[in-house]
N, C-alpha and C. Protein backbone atom coordinates (compact mmCIF):
# COMPACT_ATOMS: atom_id res chain seq x y z
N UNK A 1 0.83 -1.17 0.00
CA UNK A 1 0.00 0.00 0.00
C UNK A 1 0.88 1.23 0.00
N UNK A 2 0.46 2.32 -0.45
CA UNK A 2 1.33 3.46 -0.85
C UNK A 2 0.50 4.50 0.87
N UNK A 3 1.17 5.69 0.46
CA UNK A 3 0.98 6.31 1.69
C UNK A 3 -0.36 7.29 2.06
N UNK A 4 -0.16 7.79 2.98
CA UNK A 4 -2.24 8.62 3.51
C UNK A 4 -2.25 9.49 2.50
N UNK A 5 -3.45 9.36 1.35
CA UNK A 5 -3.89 10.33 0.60
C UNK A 5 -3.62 10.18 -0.71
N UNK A 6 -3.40 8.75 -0.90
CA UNK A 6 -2.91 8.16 -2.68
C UNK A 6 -4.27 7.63 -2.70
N UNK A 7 -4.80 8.30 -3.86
CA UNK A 7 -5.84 7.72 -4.55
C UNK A 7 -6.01 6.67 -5.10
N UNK A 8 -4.81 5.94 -5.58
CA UNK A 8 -4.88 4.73 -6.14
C UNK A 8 -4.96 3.78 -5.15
N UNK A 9 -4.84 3.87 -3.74
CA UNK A 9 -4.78 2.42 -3.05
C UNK A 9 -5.78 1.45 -2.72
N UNK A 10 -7.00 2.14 -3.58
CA UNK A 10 -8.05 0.81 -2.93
C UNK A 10 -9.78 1.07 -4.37
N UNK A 11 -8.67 1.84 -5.39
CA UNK A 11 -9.30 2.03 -6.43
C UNK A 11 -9.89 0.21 -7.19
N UNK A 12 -9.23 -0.46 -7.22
CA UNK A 12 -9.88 -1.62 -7.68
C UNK A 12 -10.99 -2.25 -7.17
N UNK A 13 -10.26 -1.80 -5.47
CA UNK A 13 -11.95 -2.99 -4.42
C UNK A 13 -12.98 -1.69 -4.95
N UNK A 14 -12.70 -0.11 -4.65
CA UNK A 14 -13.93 0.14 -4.83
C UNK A 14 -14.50 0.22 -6.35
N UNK A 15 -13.82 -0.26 -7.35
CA UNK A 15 -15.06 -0.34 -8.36
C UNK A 15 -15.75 -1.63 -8.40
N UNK A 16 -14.61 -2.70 -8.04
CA UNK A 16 -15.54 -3.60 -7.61
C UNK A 16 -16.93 -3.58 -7.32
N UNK A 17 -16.79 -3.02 -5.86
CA UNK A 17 -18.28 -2.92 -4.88
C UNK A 17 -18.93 -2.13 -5.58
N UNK A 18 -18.53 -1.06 -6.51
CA UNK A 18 -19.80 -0.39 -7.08
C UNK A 18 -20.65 -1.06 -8.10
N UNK A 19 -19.74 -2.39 -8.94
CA UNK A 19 -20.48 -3.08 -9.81
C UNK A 19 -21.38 -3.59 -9.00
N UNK A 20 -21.02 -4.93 -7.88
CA UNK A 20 -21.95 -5.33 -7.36
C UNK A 20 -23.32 -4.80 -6.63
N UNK A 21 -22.57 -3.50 -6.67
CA UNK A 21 -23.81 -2.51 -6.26
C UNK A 21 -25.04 -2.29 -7.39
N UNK A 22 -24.31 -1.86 -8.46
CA UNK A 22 -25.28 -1.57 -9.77
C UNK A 22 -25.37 -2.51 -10.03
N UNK A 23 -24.94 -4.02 -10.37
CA UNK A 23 -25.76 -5.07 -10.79
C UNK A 23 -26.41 -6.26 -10.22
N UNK A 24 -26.55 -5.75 -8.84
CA UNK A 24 -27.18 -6.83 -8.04
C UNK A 24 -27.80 -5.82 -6.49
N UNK A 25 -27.34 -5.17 -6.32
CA UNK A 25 -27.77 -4.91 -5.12
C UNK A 25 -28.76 -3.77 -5.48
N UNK A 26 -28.60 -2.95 -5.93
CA UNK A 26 -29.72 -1.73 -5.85
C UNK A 26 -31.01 -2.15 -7.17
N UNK A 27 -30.54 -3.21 -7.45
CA UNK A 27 -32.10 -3.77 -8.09
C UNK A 27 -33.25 -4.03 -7.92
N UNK A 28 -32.92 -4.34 -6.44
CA UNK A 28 -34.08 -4.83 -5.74
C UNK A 28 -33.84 -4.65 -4.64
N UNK A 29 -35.15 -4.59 -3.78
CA UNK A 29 -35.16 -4.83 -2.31
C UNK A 29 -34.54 -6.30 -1.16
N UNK A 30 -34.41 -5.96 -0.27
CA UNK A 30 -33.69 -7.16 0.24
C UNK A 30 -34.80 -7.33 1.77
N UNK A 31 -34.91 -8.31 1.81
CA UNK A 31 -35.91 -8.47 2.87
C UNK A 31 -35.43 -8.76 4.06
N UNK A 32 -33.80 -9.49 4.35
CA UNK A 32 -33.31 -9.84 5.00
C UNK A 32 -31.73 -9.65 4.70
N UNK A 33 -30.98 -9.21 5.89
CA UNK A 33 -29.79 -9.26 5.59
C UNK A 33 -29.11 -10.59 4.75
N UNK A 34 -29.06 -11.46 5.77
CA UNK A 34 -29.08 -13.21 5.15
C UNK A 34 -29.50 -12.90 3.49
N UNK A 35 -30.79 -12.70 3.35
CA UNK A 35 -31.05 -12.95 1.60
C UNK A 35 -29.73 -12.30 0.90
N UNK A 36 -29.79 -10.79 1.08
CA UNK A 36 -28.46 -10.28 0.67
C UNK A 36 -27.48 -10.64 0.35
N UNK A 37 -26.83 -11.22 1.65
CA UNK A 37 -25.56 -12.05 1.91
C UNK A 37 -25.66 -12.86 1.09
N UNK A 38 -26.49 -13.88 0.86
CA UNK A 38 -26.63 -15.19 -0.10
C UNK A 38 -26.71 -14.94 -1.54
N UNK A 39 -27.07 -13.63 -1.87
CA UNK A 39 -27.39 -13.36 -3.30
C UNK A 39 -26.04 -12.79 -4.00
N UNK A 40 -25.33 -11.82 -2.94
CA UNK A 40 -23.65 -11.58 -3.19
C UNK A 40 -22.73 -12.75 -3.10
N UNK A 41 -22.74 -13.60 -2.47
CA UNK A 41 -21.82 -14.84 -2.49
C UNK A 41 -22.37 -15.35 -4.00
N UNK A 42 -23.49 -15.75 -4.43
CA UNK A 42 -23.84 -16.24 -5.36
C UNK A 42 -23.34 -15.54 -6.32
N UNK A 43 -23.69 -14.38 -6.72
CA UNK A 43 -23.04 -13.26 -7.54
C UNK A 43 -21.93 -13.59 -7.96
N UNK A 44 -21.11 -13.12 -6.79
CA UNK A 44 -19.62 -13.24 -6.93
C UNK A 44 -19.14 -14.82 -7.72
N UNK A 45 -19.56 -15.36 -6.78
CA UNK A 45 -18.91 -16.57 -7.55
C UNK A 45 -19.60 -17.40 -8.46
N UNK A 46 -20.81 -17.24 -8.69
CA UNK A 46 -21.41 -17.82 -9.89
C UNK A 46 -21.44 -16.86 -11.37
N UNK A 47 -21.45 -15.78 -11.07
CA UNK A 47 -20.73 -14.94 -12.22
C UNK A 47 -19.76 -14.08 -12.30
N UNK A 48 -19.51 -13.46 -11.42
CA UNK A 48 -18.85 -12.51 -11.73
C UNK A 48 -17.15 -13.15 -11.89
N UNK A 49 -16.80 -13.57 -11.09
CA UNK A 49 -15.46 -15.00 -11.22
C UNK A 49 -15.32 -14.91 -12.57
N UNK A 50 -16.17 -16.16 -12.87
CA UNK A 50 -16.17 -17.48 -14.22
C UNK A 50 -16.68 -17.12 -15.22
N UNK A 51 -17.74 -15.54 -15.34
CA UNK A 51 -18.61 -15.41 -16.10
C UNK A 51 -18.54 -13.92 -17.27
N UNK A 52 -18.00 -13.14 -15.96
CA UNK A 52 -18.53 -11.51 -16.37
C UNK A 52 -17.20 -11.21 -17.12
N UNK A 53 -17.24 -10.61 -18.13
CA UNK A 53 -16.50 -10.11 -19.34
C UNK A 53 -15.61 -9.24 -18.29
N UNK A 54 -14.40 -8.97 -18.14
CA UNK A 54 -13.35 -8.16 -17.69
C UNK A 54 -12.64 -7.35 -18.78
N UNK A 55 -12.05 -6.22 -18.40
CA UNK A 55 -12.18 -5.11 -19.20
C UNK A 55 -9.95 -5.51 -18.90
N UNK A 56 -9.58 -6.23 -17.81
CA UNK A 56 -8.44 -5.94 -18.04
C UNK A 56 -8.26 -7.56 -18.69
N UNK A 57 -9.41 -7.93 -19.24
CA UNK A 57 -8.93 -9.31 -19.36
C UNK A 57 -9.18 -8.97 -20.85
N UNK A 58 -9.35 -8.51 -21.85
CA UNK A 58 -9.46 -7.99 -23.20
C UNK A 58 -10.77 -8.37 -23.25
N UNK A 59 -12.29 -8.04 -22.52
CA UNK A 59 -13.42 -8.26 -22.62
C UNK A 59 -13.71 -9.57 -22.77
N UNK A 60 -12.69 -10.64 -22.15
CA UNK A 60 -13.01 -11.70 -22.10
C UNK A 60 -13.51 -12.02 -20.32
N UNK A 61 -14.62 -12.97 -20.57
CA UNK A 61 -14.42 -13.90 -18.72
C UNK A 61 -13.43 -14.66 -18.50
N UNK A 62 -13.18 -14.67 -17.72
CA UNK A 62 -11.94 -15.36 -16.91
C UNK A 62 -11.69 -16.97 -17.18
N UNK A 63 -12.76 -17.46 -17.10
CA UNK A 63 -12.87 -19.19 -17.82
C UNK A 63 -12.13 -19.34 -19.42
N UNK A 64 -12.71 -18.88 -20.05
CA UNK A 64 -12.19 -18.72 -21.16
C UNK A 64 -10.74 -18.33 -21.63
N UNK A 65 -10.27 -16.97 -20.69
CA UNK A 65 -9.54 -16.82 -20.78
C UNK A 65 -7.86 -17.07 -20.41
N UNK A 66 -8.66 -18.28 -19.23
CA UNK A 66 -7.28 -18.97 -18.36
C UNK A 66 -7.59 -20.45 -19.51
N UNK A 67 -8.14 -20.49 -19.80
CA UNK A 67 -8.49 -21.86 -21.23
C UNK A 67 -7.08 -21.46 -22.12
N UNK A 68 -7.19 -20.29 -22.84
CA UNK A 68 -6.53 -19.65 -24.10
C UNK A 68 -4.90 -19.63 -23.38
N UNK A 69 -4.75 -18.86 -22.06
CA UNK A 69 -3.61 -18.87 -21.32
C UNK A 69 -2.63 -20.27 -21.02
N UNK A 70 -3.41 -21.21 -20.64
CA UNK A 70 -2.77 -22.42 -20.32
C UNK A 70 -2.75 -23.89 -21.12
């Protein structure tokens, strides 16, 4: 980590959380924390991992693209 007041040090987690924000969380209502919780674990690792097109991956998903790599 670089030092107090570098903008770059936590620029990746937060765009992260803003995707999962815009594509799963502010879609809908959540009735329960728990539901939440269960719908972000799912998220994460049922698409966003294995699935969702990455912009540093040349708009490829990650499956595919560790396929082509190895």
């Amino acid at each position: 980590m670089s030092g107090k007041g570098n903008c770059y040090d936590n620029s990746a987690v937060e765009s992260f959380f803003k995707m999962i924000k815009a594509e799963l969380l502010w879609r809908r209502s959540w009735p329960t924390r728990r539901e939440a919780v269960l719908a972000t674990f799912q998220y994460i690792n049922g698409f966003y991992n294995p699935r969702r097109r990455h912009s540093a991956l040349g708009r490829k998903s990650p499956v595919p693209f560790e396929r082509k790599v190895a």
